[in-house]
PDB file of N, CA and C in Angstrom:
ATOM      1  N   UNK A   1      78.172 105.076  80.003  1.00  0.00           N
ATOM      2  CA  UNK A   1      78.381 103.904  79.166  1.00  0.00           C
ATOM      3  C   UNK A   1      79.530 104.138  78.200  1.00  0.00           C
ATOM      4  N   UNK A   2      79.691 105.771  77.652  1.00  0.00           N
ATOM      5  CA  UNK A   2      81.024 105.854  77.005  1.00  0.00           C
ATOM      6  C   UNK A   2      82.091 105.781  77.529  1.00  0.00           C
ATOM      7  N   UNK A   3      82.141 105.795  78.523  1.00  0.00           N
ATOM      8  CA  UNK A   3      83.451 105.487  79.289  1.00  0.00           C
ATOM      9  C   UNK A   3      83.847 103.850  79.406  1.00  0.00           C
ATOM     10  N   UNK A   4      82.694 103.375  79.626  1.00  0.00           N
ATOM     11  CA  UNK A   4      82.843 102.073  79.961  1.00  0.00           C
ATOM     12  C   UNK A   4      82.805 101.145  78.741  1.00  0.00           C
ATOM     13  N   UNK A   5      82.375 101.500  77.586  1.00  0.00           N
ATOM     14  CA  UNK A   5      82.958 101.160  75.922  1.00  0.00           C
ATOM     15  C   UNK A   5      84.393 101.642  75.499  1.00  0.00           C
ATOM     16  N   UNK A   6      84.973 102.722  76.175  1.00  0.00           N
ATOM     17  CA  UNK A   6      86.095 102.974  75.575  1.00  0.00           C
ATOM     18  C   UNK A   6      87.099 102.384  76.457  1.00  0.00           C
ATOM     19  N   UNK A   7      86.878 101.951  77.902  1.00  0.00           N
ATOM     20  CA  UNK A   7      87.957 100.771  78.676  1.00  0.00           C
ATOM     21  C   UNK A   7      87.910  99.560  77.960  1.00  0.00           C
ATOM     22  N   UNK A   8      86.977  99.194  77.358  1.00  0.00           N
ATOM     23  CA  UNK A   8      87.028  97.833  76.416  1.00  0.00           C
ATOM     24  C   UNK A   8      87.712  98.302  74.957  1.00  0.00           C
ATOM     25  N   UNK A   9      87.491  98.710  74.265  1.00  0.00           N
ATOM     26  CA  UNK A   9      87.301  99.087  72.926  1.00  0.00           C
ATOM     27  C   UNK A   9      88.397  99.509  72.057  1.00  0.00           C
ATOM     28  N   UNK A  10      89.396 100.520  73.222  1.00  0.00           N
ATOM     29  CA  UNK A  10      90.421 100.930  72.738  1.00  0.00           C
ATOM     30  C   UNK A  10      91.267 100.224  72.529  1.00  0.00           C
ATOM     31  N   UNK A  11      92.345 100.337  71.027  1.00  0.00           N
ATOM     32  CA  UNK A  11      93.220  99.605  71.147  1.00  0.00           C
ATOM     33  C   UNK A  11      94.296  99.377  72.034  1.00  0.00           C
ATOM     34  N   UNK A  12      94.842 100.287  72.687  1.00  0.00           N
ATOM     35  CA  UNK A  12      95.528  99.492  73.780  1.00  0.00           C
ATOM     36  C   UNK A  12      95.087  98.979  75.197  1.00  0.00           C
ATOM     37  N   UNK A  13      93.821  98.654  75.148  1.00  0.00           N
ATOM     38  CA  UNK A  13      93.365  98.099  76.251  1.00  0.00           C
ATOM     39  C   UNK A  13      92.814  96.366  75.423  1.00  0.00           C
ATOM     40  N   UNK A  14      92.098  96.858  75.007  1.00  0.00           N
ATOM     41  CA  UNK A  14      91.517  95.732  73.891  1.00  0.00           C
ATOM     42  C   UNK A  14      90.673  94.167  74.691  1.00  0.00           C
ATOM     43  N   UNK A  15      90.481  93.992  76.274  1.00  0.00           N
ATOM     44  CA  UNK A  15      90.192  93.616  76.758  1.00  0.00           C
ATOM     45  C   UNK A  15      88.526  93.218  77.415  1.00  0.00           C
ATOM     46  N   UNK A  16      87.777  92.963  77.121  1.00  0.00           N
ATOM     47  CA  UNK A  16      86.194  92.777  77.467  1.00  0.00           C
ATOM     48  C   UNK A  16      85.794  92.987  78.564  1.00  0.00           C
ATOM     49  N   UNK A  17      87.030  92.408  79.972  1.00  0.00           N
ATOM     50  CA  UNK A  17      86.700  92.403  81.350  1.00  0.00           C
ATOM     51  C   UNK A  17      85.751  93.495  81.986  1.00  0.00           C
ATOM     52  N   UNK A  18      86.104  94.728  81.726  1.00  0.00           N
ATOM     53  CA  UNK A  18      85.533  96.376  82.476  1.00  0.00           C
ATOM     54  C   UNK A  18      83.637  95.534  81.674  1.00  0.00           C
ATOM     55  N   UNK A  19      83.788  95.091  80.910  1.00  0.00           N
ATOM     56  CA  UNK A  19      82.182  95.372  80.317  1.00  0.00           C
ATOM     57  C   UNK A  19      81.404  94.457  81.000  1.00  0.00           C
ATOM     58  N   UNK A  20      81.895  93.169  82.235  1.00  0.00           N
ATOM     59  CA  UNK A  20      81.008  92.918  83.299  1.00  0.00           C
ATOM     60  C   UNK A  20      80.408  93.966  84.468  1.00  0.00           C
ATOM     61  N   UNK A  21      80.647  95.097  84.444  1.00  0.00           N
ATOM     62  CA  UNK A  21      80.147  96.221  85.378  1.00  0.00           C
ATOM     63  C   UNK A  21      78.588  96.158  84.906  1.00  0.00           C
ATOM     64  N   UNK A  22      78.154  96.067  83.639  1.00  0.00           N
ATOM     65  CA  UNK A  22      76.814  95.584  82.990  1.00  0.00           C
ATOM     66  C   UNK A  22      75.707  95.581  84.104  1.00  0.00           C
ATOM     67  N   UNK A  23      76.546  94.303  84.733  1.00  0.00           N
ATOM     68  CA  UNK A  23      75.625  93.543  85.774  1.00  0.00           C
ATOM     69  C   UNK A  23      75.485  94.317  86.606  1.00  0.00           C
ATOM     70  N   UNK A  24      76.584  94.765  87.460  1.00  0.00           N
ATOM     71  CA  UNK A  24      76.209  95.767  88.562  1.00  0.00           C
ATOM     72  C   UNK A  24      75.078  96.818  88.527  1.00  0.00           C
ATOM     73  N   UNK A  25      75.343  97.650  87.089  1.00  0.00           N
ATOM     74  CA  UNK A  25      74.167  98.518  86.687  1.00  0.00           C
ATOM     75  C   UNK A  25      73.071  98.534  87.041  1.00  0.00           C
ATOM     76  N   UNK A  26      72.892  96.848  86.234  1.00  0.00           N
ATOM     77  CA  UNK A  26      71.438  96.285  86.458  1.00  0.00           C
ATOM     78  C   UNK A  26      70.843  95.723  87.723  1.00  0.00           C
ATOM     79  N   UNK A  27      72.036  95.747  88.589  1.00  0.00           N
ATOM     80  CA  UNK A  27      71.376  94.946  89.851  1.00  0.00           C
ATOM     81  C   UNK A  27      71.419  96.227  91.056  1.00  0.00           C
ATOM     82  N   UNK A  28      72.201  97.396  91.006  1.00  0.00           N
ATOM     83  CA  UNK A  28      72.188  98.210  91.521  1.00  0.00           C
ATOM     84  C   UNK A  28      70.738  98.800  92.081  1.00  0.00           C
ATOM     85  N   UNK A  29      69.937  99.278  91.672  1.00  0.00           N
ATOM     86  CA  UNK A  29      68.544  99.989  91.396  1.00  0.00           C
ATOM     87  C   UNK A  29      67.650  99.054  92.312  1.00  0.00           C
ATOM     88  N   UNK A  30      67.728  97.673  91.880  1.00  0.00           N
ATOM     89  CA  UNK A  30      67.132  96.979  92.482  1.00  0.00           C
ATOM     90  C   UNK A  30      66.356  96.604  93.470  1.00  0.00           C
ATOM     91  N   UNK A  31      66.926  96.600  94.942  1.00  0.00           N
ATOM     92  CA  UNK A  31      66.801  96.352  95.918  1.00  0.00           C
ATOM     93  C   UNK A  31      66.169  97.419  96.510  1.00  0.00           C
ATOM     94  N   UNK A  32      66.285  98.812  96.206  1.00  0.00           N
ATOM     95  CA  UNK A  32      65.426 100.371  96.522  1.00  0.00           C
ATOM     96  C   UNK A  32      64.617  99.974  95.634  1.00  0.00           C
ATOM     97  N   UNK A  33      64.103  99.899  94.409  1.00  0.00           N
ATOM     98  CA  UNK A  33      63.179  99.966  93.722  1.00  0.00           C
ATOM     99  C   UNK A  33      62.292  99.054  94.518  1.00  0.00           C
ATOM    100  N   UNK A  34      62.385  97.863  95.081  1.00  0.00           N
ATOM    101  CA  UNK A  34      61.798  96.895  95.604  1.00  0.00           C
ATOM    102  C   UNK A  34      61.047  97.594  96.881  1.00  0.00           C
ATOM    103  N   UNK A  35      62.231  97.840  97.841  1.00  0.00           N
ATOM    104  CA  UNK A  35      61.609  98.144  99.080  1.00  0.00           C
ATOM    105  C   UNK A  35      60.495  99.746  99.114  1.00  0.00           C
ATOM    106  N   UNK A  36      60.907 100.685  98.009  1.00  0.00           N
ATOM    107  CA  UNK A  36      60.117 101.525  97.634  1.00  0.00           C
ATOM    108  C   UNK A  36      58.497 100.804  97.303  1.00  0.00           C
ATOM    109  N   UNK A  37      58.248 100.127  96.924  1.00  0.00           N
ATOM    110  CA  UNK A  37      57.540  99.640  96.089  1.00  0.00           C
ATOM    111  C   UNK A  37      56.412  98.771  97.748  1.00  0.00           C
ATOM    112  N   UNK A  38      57.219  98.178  98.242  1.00  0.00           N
ATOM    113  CA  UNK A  38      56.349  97.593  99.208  1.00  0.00           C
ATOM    114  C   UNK A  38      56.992  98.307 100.905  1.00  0.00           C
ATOM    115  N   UNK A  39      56.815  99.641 100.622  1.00  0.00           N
ATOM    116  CA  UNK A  39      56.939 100.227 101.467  1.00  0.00           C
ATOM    117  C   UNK A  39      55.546 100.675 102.189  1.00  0.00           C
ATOM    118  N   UNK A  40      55.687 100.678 103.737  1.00  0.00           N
ATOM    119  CA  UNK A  40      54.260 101.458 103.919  1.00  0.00           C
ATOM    120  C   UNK A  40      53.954 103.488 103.567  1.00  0.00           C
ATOM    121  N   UNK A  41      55.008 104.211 103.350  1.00  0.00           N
ATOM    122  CA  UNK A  41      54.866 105.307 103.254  1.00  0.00           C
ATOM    123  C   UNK A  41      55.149 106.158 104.423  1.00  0.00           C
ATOM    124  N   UNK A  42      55.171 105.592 105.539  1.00  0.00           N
ATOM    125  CA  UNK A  42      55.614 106.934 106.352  1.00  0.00           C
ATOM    126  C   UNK A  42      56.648 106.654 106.964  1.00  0.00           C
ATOM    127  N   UNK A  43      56.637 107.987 107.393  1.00  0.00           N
ATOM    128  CA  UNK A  43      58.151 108.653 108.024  1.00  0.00           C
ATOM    129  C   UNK A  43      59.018 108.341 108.361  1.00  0.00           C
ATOM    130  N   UNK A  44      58.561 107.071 109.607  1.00  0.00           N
ATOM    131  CA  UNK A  44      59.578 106.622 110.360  1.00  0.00           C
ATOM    132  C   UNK A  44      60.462 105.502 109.313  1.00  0.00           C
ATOM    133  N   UNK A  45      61.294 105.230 110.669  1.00  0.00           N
ATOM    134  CA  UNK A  45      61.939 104.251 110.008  1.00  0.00           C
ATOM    135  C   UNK A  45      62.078 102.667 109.387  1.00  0.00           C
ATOM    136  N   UNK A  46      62.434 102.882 108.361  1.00  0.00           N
ATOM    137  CA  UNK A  46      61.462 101.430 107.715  1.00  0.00           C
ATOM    138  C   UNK A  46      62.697 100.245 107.480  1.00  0.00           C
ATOM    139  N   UNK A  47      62.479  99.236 108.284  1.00  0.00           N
ATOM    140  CA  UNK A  47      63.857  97.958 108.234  1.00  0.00           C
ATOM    141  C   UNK A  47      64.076  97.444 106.947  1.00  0.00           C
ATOM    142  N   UNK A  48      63.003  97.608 105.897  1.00  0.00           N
ATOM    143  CA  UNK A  48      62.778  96.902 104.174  1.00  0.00           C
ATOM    144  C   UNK A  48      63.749  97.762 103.703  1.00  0.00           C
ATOM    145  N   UNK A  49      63.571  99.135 103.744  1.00  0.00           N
ATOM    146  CA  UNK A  49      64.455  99.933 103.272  1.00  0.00           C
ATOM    147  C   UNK A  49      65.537 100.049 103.634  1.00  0.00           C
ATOM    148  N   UNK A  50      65.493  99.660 104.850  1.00  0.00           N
ATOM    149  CA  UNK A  50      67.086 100.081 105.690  1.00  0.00           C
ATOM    150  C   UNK A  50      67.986  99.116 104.971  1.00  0.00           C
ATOM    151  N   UNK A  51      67.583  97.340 104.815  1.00  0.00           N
ATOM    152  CA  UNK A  51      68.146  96.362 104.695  1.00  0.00           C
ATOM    153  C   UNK A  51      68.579  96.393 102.982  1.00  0.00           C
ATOM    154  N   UNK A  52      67.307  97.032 102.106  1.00  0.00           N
ATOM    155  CA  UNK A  52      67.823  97.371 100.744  1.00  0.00           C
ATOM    156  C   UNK A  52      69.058  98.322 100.498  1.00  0.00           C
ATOM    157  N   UNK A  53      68.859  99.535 101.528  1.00  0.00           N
ATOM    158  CA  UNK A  53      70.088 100.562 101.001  1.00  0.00           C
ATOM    159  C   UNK A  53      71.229  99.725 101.654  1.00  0.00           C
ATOM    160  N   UNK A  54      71.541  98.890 102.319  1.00  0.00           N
ATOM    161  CA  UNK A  54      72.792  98.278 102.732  1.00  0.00           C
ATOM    162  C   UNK A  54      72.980  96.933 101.601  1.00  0.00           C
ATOM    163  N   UNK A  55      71.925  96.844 100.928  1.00  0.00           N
ATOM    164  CA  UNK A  55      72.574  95.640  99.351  1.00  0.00           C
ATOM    165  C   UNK A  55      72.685  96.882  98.789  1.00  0.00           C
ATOM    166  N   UNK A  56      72.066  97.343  98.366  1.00  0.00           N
ATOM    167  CA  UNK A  56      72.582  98.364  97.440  1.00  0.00           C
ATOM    168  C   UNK A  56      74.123  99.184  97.660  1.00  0.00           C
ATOM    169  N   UNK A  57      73.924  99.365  98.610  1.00  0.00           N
ATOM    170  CA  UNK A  57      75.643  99.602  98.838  1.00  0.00           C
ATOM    171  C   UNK A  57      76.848  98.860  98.334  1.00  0.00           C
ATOM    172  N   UNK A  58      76.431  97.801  98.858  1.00  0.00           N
ATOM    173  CA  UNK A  58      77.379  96.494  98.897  1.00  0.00           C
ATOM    174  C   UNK A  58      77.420  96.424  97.377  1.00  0.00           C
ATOM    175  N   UNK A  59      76.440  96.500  96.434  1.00  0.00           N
ATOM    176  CA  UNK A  59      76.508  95.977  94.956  1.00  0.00           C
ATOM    177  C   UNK A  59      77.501  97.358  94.270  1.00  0.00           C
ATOM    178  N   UNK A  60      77.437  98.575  94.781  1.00  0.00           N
ATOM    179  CA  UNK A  60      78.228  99.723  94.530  1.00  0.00           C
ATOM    180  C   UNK A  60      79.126  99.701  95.028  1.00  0.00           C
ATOM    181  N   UNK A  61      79.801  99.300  96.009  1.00  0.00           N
ATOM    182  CA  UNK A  61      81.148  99.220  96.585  1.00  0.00           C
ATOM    183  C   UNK A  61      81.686  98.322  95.258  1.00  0.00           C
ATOM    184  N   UNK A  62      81.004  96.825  95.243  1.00  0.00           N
ATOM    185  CA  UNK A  62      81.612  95.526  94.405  1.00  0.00           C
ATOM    186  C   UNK A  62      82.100  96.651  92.902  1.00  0.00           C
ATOM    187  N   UNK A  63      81.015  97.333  92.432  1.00  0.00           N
ATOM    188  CA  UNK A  63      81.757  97.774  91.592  1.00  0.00           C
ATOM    189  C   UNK A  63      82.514  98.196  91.015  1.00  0.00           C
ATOM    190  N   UNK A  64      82.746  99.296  92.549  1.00  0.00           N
ATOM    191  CA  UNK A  64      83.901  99.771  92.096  1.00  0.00           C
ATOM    192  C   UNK A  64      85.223  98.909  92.465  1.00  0.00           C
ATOM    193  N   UNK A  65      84.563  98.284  93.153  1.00  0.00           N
ATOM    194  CA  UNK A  65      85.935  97.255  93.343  1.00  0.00           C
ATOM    195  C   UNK A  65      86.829  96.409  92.475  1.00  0.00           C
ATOM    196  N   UNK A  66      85.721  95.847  91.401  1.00  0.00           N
ATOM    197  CA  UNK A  66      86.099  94.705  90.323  1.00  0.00           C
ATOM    198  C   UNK A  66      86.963  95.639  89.249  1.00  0.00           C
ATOM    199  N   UNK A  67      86.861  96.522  89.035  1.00  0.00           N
ATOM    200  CA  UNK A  67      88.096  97.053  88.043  1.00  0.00           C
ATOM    201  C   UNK A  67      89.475  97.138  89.074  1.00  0.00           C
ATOM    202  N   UNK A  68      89.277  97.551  90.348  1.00  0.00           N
ATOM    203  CA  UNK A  68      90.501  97.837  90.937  1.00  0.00           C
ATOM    204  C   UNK A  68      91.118  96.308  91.130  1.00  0.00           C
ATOM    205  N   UNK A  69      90.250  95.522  91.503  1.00  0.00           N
ATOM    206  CA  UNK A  69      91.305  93.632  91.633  1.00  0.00           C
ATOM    207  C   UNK A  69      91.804  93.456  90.071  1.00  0.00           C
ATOM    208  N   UNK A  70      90.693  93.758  88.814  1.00  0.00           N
ATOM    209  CA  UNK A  70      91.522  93.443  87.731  1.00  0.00           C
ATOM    210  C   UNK A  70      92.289  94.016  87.783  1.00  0.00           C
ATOM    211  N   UNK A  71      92.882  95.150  88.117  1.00  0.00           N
ATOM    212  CA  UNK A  71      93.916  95.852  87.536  1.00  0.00           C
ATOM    213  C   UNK A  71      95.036  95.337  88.667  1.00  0.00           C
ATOM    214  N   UNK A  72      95.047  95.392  89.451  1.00  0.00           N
ATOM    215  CA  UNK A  72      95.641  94.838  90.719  1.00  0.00           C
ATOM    216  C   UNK A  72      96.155  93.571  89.983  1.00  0.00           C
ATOM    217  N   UNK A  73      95.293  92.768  89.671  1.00  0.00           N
ATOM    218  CA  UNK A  73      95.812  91.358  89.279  1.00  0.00           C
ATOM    219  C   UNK A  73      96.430  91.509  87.574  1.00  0.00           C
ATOM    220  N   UNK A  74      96.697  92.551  87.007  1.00  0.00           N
ATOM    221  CA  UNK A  74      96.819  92.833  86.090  1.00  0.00           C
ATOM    222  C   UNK A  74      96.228  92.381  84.583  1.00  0.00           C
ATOM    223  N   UNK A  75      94.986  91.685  84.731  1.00  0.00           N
ATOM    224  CA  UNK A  75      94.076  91.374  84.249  1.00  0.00           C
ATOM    225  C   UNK A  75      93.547  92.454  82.709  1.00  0.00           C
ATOM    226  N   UNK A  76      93.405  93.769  83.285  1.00  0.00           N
ATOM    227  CA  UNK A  76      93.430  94.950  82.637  1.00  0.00           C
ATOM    228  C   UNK A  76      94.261  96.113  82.932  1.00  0.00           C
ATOM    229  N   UNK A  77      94.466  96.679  81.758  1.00  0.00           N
ATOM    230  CA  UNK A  77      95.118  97.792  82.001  1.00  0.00           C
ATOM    231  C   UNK A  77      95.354  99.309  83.273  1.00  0.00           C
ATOM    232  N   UNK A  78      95.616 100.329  83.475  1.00  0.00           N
ATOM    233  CA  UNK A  78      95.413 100.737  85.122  1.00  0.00           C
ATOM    234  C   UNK A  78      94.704 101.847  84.118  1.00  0.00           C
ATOM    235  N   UNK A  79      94.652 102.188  82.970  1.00  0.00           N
ATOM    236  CA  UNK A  79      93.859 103.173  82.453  1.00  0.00           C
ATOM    237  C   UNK A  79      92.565 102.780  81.917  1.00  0.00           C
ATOM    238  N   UNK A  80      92.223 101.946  81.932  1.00  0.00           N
ATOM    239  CA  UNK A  80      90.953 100.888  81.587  1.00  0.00           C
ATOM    240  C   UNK A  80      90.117 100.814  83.020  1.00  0.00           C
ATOM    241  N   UNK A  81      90.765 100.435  84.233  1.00  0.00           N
ATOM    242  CA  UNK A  81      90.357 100.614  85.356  1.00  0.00           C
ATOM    243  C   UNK A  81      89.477 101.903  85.657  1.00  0.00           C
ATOM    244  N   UNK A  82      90.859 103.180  85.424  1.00  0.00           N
ATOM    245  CA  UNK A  82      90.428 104.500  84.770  1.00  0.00           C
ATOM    246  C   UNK A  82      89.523 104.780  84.628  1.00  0.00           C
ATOM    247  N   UNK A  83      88.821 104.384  83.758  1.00  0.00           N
ATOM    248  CA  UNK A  83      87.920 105.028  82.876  1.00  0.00           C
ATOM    249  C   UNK A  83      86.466 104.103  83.326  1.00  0.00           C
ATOM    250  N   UNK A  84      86.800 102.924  83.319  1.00  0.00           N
ATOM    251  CA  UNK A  84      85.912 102.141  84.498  1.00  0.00           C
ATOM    252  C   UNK A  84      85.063 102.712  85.803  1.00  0.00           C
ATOM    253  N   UNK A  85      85.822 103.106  86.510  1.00  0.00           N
ATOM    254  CA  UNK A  85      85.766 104.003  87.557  1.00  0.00           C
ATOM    255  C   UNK A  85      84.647 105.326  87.430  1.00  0.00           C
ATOM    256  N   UNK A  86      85.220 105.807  86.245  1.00  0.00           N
ATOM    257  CA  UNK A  86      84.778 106.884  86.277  1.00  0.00           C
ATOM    258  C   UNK A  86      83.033 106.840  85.291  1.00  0.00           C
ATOM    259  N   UNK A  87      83.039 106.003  84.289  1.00  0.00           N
ATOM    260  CA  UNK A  87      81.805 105.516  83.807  1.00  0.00           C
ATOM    261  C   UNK A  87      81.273 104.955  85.423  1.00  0.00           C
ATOM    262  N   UNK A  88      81.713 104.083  86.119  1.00  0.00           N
ATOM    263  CA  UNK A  88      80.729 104.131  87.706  1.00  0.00           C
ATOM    264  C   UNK A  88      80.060 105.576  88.155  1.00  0.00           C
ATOM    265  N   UNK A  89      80.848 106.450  88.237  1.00  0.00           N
ATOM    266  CA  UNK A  89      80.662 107.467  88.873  1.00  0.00           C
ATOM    267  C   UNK A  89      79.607 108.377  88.133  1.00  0.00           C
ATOM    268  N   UNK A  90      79.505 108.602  87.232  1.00  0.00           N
ATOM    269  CA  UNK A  90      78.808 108.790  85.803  1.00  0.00           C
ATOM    270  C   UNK A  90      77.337 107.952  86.206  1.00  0.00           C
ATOM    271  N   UNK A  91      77.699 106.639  86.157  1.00  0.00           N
ATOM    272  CA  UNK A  91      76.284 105.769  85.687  1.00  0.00           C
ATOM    273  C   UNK A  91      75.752 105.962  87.330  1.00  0.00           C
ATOM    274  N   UNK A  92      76.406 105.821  88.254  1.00  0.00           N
ATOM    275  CA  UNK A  92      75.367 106.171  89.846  1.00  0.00           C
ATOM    276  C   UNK A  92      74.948 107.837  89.771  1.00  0.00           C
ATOM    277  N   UNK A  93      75.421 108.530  89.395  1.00  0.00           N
ATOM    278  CA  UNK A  93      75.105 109.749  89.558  1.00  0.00           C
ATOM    279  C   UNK A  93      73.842 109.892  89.027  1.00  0.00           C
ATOM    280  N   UNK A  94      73.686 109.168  87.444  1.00  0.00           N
ATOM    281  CA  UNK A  94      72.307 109.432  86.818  1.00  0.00           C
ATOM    282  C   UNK A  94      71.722 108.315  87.965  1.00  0.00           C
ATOM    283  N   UNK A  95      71.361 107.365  88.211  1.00  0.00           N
ATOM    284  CA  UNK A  95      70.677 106.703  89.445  1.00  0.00           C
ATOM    285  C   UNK A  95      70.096 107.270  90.805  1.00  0.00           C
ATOM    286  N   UNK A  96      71.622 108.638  91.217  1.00  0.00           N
ATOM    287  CA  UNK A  96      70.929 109.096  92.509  1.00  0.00           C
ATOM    288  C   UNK A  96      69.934 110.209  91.208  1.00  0.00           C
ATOM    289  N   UNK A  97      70.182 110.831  90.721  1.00  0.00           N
ATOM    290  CA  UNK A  97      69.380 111.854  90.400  1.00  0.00           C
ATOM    291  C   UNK A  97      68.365 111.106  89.792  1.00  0.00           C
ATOM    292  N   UNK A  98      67.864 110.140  89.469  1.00  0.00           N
ATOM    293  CA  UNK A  98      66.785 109.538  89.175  1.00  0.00           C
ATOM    294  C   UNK A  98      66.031 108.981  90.335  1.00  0.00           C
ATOM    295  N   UNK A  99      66.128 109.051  91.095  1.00  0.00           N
ATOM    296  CA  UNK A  99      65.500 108.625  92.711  1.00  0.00           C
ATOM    297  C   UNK A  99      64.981 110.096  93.155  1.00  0.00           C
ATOM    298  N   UNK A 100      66.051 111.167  93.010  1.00  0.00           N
ATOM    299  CA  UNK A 100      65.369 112.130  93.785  1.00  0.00           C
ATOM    300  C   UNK A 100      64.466 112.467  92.848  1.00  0.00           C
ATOM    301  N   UNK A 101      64.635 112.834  91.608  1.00  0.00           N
ATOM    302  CA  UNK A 101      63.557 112.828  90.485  1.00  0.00           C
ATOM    303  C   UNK A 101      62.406 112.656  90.767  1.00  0.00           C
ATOM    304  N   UNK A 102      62.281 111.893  90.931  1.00  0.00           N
ATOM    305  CA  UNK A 102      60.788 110.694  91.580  1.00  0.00           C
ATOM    306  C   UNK A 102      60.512 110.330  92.280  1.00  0.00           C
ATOM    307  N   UNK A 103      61.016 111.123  93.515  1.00  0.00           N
ATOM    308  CA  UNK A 103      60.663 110.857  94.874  1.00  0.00           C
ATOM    309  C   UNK A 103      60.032 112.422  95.334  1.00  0.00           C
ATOM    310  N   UNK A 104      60.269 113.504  94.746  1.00  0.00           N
ATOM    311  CA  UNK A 104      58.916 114.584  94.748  1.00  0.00           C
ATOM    312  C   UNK A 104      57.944 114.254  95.008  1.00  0.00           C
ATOM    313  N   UNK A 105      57.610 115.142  95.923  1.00  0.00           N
ATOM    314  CA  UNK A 105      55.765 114.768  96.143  1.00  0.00           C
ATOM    315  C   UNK A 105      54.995 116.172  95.315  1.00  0.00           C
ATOM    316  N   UNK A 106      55.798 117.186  95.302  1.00  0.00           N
ATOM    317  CA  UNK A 106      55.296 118.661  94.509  1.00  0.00           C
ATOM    318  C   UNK A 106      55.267 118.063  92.803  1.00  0.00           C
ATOM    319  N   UNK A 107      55.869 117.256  92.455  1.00  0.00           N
ATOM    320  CA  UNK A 107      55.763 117.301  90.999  1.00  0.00           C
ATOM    321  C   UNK A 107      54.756 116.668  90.103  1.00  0.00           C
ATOM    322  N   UNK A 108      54.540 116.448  88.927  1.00  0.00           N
ATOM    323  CA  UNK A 108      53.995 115.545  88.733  1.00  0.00           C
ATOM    324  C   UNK A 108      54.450 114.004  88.313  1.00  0.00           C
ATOM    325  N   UNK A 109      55.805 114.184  88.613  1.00  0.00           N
ATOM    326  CA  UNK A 109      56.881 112.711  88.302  1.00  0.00           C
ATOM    327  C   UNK A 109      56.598 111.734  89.098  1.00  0.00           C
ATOM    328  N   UNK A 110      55.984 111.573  90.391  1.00  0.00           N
ATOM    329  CA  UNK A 110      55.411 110.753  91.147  1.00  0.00           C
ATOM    330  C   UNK A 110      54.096 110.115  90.694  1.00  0.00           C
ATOM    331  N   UNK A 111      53.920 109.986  89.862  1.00  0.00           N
ATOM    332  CA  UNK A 111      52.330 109.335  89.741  1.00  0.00           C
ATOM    333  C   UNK A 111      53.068 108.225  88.493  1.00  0.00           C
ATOM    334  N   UNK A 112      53.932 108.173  88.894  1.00  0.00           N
ATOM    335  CA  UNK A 112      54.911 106.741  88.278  1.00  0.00           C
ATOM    336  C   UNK A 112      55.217 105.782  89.135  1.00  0.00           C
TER     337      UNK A 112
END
């Protein structure tokens, strides 16, 4: 999120645009949290899930995409993009490591 306050914030960027990634954040998680949730539990292969990790993709691609068209369209700065980018990379990383987190069956983090 500090990354993605300081593509807005700084004075020579000074622009709001990077701070719609917001949404992505929030809609990212989503679609796994769902199909987790009304999953049957075993092994094989499950189409709920299959069809969630392919939105979920798609909402992580968009993200990283929308700083690269602003900047492209010169909308925002290419160091605002920057830093955009890299708050993505940052904010999915805590996401995958919060999935594997809690997807242990040895721990006691599963009884969430």
């Amino acid at each position: 999120m500090t990354f993605l306050i300081l593509a807005c914030a700084l004075p020579q960027y000074k622009l709001w645009w990077p701070f719609f990634e917001i949404i992505f954040y929030i809609l990212a998680p989503i679609p796994t949290l769902v199909a987790r949730r009304y999953s049957d539990g075993s092994g094989s292969s499950n189409s709920c899930m299959e069809a969630a990790i392919f939105v979920t993709m798609g909402v992580l691609v968009s993200s990283f995409a929308l700083p690269i068209v602003l900047a492209r369209a010169a909308v925002i700065v290419a160091g605002a993009c920057y830093l955009t980018i890299a708050g993505n990379v940052v904010v999915y990383i805590t996401l995958i490591g919060f999935f594997l987190t809690f997807d242990q069956d040895d721990s006691d983090y599963n009884m969430w």
